[in-house]
C-alpha atoms as a PDB file:
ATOM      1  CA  UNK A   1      24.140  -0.485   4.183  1.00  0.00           C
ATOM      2  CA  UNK A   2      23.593  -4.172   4.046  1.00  0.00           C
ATOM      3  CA  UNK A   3      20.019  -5.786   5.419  1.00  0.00           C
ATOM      4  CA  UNK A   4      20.003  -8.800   7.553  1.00  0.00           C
ATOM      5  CA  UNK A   5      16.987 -11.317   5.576  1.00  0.00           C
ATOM      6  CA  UNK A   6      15.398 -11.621   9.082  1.00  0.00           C
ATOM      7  CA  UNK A   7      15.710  -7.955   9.344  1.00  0.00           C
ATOM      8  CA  UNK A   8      13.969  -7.281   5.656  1.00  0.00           C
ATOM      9  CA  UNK A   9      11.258 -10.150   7.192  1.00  0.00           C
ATOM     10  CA  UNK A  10      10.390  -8.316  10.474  1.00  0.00           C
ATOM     11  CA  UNK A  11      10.265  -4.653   8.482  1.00  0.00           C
ATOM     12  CA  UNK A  12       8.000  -5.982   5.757  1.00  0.00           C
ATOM     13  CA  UNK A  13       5.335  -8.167   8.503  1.00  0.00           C
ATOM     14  CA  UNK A  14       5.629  -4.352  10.239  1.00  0.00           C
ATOM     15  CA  UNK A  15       3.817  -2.439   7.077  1.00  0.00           C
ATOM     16  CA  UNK A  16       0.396  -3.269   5.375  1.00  0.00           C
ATOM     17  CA  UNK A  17       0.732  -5.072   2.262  1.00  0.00           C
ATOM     18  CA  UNK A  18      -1.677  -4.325  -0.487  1.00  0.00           C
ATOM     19  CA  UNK A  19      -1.691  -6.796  -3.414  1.00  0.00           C
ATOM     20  CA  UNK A  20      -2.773  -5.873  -7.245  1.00  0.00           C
ATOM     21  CA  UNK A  21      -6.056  -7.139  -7.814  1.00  0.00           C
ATOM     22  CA  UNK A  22      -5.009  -8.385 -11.249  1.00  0.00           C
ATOM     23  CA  UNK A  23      -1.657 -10.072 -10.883  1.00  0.00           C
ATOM     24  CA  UNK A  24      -1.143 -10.523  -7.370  1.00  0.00           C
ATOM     25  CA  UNK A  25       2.298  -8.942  -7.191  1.00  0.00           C
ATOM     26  CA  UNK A  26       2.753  -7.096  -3.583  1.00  0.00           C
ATOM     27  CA  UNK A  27       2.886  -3.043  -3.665  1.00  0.00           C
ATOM     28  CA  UNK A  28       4.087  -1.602  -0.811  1.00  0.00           C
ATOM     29  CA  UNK A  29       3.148   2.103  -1.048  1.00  0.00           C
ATOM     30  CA  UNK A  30       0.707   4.150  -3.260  1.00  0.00           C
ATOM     31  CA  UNK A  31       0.997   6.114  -6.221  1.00  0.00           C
ATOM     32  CA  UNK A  32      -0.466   8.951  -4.595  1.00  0.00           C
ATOM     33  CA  UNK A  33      -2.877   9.470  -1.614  1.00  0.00           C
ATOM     34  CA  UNK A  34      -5.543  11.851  -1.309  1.00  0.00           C
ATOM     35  CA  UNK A  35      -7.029  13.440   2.106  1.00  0.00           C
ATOM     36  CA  UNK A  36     -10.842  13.527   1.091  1.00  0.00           C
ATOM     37  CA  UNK A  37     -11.958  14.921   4.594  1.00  0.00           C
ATOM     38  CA  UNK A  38     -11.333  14.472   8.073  1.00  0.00           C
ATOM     39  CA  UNK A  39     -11.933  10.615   8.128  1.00  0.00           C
ATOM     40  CA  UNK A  40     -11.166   9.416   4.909  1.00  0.00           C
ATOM     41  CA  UNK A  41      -8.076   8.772   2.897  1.00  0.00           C
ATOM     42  CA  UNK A  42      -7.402   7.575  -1.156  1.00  0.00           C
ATOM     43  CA  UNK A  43      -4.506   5.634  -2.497  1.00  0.00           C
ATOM     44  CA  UNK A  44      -4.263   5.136  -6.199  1.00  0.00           C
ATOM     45  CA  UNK A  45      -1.725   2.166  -6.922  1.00  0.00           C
ATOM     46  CA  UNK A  46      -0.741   1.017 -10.126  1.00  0.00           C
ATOM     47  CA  UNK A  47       1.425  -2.487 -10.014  1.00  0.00           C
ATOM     48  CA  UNK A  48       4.427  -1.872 -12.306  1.00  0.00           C
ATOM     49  CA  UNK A  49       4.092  -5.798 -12.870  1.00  0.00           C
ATOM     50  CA  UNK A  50       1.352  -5.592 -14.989  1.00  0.00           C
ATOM     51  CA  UNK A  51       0.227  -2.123 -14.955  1.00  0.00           C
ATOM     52  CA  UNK A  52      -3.173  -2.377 -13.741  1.00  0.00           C
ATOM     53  CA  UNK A  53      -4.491   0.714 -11.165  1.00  0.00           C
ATOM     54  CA  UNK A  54      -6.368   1.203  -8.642  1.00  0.00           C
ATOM     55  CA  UNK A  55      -8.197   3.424  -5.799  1.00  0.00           C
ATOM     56  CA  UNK A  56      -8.697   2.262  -1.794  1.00  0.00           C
ATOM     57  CA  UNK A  57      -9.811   4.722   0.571  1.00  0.00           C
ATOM     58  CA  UNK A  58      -9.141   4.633   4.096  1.00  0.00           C
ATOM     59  CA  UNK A  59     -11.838   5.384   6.680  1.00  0.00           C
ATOM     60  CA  UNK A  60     -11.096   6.434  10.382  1.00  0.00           C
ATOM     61  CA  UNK A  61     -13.595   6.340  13.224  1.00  0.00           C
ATOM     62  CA  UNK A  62     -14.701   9.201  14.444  1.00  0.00           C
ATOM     63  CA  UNK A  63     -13.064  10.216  17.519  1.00  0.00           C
END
């Protein structure tokens, strides 16, 4: 299966971006992810650019 560039475009504006906080490179999904409780959620990254890792967490509102 081929991909249309406007079609990769439109798919990548569609998903959060993340960016290392060392070297800048985009990562597009986590290591791993962790449910900590009912409104938060961890994602360890680690940029195969350069290496570096690290944790975000993910906080929902309570309903």
């Amino acid at each position: 299966m081929e991909l249309r560039p406007r079609a990769t475009a439109k798919f990548a504006r569609s998903r959060p971006v993340i960016e290392c906080a060392q070297c800048g490179e985009r990562l597009f999904v986590p290591e791993w992810s962790e449910y900590v409780d009912e409104r938060r959620v961890r994602h360890l990254w680690e940029c195969e650019a350069c290496g570096y890792a690290f944790e975000t967490t993910v906080r929902y509102a309570a309903a």
